[in-house]
N, C-alpha and C. Protein backbone atom coordinates (compact mmCIF):
# COMPACT_ATOMS: atom_id res chain seq x y z
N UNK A 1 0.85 -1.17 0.00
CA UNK A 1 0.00 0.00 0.00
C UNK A 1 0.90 1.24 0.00
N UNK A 2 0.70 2.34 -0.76
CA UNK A 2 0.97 3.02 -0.78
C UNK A 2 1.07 4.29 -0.27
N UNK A 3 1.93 5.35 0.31
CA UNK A 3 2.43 6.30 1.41
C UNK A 3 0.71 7.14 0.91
N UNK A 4 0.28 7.51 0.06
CA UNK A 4 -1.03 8.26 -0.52
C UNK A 4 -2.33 7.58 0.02
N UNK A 5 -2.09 6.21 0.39
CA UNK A 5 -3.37 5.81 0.32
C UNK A 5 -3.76 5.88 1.95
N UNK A 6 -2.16 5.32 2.55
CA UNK A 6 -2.39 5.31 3.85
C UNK A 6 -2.88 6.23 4.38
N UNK A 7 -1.93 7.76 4.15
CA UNK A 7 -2.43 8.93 4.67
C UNK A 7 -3.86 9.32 4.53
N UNK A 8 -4.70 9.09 3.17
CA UNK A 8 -6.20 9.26 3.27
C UNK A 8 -6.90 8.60 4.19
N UNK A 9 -6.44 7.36 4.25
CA UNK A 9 -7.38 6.25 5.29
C UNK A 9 -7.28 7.02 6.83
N UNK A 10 -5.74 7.44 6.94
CA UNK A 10 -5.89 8.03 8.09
C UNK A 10 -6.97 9.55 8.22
N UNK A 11 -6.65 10.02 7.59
CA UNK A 11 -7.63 11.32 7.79
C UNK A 11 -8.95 11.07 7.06
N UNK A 12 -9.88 10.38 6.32
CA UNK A 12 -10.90 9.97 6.31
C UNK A 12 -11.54 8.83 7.09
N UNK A 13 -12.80 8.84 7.21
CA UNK A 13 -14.00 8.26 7.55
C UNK A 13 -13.89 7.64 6.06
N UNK A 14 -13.59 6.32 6.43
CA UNK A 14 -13.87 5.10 5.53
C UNK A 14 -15.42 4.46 5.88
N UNK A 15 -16.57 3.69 4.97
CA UNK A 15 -17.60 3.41 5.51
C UNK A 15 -17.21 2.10 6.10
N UNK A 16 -16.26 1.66 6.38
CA UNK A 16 -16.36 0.19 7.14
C UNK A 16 -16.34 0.82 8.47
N UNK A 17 -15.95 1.63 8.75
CA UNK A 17 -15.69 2.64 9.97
C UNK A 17 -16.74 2.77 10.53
N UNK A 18 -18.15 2.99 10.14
CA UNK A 18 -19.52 3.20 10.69
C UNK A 18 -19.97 2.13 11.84
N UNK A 19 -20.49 2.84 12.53
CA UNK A 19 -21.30 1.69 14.02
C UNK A 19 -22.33 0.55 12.81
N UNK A 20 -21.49 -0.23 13.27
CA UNK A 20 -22.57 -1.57 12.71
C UNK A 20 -23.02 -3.10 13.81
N UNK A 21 -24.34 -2.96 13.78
CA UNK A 21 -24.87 -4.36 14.06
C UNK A 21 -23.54 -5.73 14.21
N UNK A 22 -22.66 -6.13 15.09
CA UNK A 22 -21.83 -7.35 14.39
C UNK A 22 -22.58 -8.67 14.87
N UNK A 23 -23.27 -8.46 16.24
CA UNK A 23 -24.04 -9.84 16.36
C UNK A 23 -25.32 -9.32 17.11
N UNK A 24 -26.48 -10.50 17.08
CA UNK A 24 -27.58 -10.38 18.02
C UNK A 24 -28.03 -11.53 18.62
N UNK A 25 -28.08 -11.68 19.57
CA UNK A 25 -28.98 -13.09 20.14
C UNK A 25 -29.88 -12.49 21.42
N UNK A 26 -30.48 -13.51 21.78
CA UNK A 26 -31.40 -12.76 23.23
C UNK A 26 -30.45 -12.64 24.15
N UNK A 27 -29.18 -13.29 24.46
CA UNK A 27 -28.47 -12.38 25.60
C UNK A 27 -27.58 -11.42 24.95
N UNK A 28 -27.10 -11.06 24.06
CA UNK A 28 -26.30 -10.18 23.57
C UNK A 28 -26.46 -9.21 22.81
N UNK A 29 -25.87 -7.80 22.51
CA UNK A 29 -26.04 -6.87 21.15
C UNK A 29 -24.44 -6.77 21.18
N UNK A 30 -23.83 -6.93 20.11
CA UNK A 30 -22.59 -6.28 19.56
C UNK A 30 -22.63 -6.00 19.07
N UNK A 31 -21.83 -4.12 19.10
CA UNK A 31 -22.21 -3.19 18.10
C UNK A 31 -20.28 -3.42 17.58
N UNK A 32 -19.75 -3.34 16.52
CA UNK A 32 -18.65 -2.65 15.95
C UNK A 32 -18.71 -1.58 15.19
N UNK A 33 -17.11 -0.79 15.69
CA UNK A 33 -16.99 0.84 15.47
C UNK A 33 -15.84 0.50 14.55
N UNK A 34 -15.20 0.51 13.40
CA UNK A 34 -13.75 0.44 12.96
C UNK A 34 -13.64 -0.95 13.64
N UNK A 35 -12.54 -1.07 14.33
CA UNK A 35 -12.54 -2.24 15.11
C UNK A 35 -12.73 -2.51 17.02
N UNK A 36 -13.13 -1.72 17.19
CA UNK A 36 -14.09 -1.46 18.36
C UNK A 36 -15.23 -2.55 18.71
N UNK A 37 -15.09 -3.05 19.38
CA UNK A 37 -16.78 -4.45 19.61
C UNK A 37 -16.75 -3.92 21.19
N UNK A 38 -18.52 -3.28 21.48
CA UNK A 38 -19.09 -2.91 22.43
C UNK A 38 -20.15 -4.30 22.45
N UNK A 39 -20.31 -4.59 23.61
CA UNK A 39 -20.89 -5.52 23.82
C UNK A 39 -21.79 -5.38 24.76
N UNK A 40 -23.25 -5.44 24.74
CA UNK A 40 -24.28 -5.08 25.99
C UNK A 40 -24.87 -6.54 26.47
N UNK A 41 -24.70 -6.97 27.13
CA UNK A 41 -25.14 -8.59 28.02
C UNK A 41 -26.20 -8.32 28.71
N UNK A 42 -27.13 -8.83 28.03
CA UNK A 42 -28.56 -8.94 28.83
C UNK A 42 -28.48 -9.91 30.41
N UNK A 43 -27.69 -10.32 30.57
CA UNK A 43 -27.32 -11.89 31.61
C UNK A 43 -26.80 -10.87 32.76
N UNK A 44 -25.88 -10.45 32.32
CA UNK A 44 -25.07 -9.60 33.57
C UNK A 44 -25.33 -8.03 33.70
N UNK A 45 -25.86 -7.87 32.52
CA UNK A 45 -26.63 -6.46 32.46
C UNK A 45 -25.25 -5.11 32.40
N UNK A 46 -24.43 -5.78 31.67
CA UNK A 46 -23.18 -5.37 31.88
C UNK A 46 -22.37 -4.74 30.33
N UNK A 47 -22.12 -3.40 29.73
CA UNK A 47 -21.25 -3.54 28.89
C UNK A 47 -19.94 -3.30 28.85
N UNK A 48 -19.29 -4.01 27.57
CA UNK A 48 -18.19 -4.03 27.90
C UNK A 48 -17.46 -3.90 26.45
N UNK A 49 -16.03 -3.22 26.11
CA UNK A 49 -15.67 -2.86 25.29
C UNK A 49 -14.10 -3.58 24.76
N UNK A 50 -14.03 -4.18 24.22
CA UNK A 50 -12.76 -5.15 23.93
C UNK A 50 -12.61 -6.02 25.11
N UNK A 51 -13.54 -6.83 25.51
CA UNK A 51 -13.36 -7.91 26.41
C UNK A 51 -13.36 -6.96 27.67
N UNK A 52 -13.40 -5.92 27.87
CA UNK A 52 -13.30 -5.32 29.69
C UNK A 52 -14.53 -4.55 29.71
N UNK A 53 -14.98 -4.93 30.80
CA UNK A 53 -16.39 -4.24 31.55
C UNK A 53 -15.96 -2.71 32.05
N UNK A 54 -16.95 -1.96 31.35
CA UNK A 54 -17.14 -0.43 31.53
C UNK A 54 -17.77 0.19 31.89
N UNK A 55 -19.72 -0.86 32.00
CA UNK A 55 -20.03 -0.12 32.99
C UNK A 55 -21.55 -0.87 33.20
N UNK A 56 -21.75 -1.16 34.24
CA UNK A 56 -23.33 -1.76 34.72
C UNK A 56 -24.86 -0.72 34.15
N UNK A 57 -25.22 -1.35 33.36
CA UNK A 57 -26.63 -1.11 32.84
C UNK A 57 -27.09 0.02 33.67
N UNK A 58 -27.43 -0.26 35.23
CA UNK A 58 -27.59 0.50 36.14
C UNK A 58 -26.93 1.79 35.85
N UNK A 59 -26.01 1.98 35.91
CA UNK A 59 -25.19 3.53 35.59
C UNK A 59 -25.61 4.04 34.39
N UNK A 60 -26.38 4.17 33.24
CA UNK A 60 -26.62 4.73 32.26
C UNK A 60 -27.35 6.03 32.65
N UNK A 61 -27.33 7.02 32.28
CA UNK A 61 -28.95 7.95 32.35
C UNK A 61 -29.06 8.16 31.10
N UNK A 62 -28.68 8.40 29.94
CA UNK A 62 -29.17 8.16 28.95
C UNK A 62 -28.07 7.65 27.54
N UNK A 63 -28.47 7.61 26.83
CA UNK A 63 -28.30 7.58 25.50
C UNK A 63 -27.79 8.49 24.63
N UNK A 64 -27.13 9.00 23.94
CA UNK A 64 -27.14 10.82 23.33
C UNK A 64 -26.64 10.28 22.19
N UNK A 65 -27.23 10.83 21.27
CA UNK A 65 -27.25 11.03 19.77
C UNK A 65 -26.61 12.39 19.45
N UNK A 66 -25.78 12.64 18.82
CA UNK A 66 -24.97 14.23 18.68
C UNK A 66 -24.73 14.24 17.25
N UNK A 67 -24.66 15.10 16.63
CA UNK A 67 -23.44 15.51 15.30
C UNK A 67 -22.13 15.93 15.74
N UNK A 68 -22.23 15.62 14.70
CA UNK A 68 -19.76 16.39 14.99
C UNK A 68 -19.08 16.63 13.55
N UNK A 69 -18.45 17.53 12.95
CA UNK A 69 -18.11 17.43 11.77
C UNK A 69 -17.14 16.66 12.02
N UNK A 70 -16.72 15.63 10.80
CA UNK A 70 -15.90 15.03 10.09
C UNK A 70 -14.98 15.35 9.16
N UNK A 71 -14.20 14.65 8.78
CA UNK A 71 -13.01 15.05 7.42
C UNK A 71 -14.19 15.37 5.96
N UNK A 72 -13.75 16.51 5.34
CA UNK A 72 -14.07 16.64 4.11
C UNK A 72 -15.65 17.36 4.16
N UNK A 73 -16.14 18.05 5.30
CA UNK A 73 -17.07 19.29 5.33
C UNK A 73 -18.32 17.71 6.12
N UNK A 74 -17.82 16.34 5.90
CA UNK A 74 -19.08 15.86 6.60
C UNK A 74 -19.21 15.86 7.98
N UNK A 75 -20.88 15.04 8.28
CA UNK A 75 -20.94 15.04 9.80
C UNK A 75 -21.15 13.56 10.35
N UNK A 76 -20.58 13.34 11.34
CA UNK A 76 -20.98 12.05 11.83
C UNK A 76 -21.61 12.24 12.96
N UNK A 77 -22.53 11.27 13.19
CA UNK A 77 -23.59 11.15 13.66
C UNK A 77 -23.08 10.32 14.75
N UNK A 78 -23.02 11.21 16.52
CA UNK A 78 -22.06 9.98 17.56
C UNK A 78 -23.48 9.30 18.31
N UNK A 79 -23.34 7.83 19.13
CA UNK A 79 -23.35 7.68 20.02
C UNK A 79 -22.77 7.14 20.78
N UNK A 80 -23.04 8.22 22.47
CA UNK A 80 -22.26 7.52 23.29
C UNK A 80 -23.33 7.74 24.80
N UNK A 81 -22.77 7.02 26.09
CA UNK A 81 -23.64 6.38 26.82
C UNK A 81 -23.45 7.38 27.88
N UNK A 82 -24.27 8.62 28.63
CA UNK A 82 -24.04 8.84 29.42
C UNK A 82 -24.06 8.41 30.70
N UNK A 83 -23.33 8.31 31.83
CA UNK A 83 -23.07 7.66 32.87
C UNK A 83 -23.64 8.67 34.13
N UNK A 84 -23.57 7.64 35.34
CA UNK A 84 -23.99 8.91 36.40
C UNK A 84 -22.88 9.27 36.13
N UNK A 85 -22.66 10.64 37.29
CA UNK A 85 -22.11 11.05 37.24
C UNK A 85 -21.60 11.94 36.13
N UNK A 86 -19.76 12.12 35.74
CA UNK A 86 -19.86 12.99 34.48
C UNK A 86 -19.26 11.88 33.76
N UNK A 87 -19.32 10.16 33.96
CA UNK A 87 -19.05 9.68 32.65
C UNK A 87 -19.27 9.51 31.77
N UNK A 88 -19.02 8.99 30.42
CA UNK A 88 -19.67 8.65 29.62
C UNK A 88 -18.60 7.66 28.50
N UNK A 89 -19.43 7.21 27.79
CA UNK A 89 -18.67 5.89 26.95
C UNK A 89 -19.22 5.95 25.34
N UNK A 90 -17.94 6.23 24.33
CA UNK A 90 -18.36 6.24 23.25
C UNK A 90 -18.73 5.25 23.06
N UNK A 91 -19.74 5.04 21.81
CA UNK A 91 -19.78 3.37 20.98
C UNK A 91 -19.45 3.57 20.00
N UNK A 92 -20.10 4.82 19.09
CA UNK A 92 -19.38 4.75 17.94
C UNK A 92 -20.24 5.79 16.87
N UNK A 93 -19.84 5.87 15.28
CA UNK A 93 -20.49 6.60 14.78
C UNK A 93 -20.81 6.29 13.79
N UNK A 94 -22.27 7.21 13.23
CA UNK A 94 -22.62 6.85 11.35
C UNK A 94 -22.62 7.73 11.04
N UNK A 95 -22.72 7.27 9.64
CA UNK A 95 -23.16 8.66 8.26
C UNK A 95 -24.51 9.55 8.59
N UNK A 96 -25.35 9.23 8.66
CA UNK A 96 -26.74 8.96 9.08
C UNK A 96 -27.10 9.39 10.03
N UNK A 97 -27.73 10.17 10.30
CA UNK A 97 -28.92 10.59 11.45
C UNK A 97 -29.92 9.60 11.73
N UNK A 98 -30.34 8.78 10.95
CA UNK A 98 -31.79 7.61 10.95
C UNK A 98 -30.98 5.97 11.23
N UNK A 99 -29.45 6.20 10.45
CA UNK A 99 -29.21 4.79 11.34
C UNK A 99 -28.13 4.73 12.47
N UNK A 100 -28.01 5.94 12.72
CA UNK A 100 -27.53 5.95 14.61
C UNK A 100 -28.90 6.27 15.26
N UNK A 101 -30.14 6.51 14.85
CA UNK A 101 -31.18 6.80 15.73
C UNK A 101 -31.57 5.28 16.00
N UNK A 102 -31.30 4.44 14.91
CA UNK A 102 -32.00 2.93 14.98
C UNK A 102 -31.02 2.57 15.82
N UNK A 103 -29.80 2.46 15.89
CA UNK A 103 -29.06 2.06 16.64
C UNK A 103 -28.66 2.40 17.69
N UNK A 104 -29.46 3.59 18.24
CA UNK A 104 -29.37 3.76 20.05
C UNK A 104 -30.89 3.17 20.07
N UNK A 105 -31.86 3.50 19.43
CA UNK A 105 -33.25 2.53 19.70
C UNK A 105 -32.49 1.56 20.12
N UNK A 106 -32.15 0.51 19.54
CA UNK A 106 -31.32 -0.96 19.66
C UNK A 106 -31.24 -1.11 20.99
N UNK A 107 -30.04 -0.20 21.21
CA UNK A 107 -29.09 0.12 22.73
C UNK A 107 -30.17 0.10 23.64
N UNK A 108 -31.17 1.14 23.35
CA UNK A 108 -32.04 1.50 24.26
C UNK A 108 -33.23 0.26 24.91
N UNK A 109 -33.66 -0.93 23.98
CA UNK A 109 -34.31 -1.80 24.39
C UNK A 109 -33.61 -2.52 24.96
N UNK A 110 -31.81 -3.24 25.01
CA UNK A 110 -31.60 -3.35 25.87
C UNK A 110 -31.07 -3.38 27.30
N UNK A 111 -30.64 -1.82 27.25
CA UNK A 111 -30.46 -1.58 28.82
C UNK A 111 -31.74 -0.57 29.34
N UNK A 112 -32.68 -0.25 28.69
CA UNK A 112 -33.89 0.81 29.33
C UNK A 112 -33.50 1.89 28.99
N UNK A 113 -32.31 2.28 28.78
CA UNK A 113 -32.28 4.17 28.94
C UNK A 113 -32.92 4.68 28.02
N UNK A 114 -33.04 5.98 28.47
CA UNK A 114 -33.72 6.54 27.09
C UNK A 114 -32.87 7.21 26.45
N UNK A 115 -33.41 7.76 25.13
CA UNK A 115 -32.64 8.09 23.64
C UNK A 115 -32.67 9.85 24.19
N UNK A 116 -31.43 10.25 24.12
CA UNK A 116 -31.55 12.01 24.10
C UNK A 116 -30.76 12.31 22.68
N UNK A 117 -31.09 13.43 21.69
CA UNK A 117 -30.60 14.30 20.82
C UNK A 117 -29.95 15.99 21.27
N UNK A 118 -29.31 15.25 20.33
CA UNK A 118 -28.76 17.09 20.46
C UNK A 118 -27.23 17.29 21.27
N UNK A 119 -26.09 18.04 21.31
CA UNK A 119 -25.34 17.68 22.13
C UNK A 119 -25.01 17.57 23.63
N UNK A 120 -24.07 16.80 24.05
CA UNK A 120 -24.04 17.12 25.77
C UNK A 120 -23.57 18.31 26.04
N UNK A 121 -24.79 18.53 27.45
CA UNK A 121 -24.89 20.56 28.37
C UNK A 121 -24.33 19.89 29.44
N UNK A 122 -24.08 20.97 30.11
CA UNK A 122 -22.93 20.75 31.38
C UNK A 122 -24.78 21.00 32.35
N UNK A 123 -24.85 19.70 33.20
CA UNK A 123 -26.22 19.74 34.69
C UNK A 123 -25.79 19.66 35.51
């Protein structure tokens, strides 16, 4: 591969890059980001991000759906998990406004939280 191609890959949003569906069963959702696997366990009620637990179902307050510009004038579309407190945990991002909305829906049936838009305010 070539010194030209690498450098684009690095500064673009490639579409394999997008939050995608990688598995579903009734105890599991795995979402992959690039190479990122978030994993939500219906069993332990627990997710977890490259094999390590990040944070108990319980700790969520919501969901947040945001924009953010991207390389080349676009926007990607984030979600990430707000936590009590001031944490919070990316999962990942799309092209799309309608399929990161389906995909915190997703999130959202299974840990309960609810879906917020718009970006994070300092409460």
């Amino acid at each position: 591969m070539d010194v030209r191609t690498l450098v684009s890959r690095w500064f673009t949003r490639r579409s394999d890059e997008a939050l995608v569906v990688q598995a579903e069963s009734p105890t599991t959702l795995t979402l992959r980001h690039g190479r990122m696997l978030t994993a939500f366990d219906r069993l332990s009620r627990t997710i977890t991000q490259q094999g390590k637990v990040v944070a108990p179902f319980g700790t969520i307050r919501h969901i947040r759906v945001f924009d953010e510009p991207s390389g080349a004038g676009a926007v990607a579309w984030w979600i990430t998990l707000q936590l009590a407190g001031t944490g919070s945990v990316k999962v990942g991002s799309c092209p799309a406004r309608d399929q990161a909305a389906q995909l915190a829906g997703q999130i959202s049936t299974v840990t309960g939280a609810p879906v917020l838009f718009g970006h994070p305010t300092l409460q």
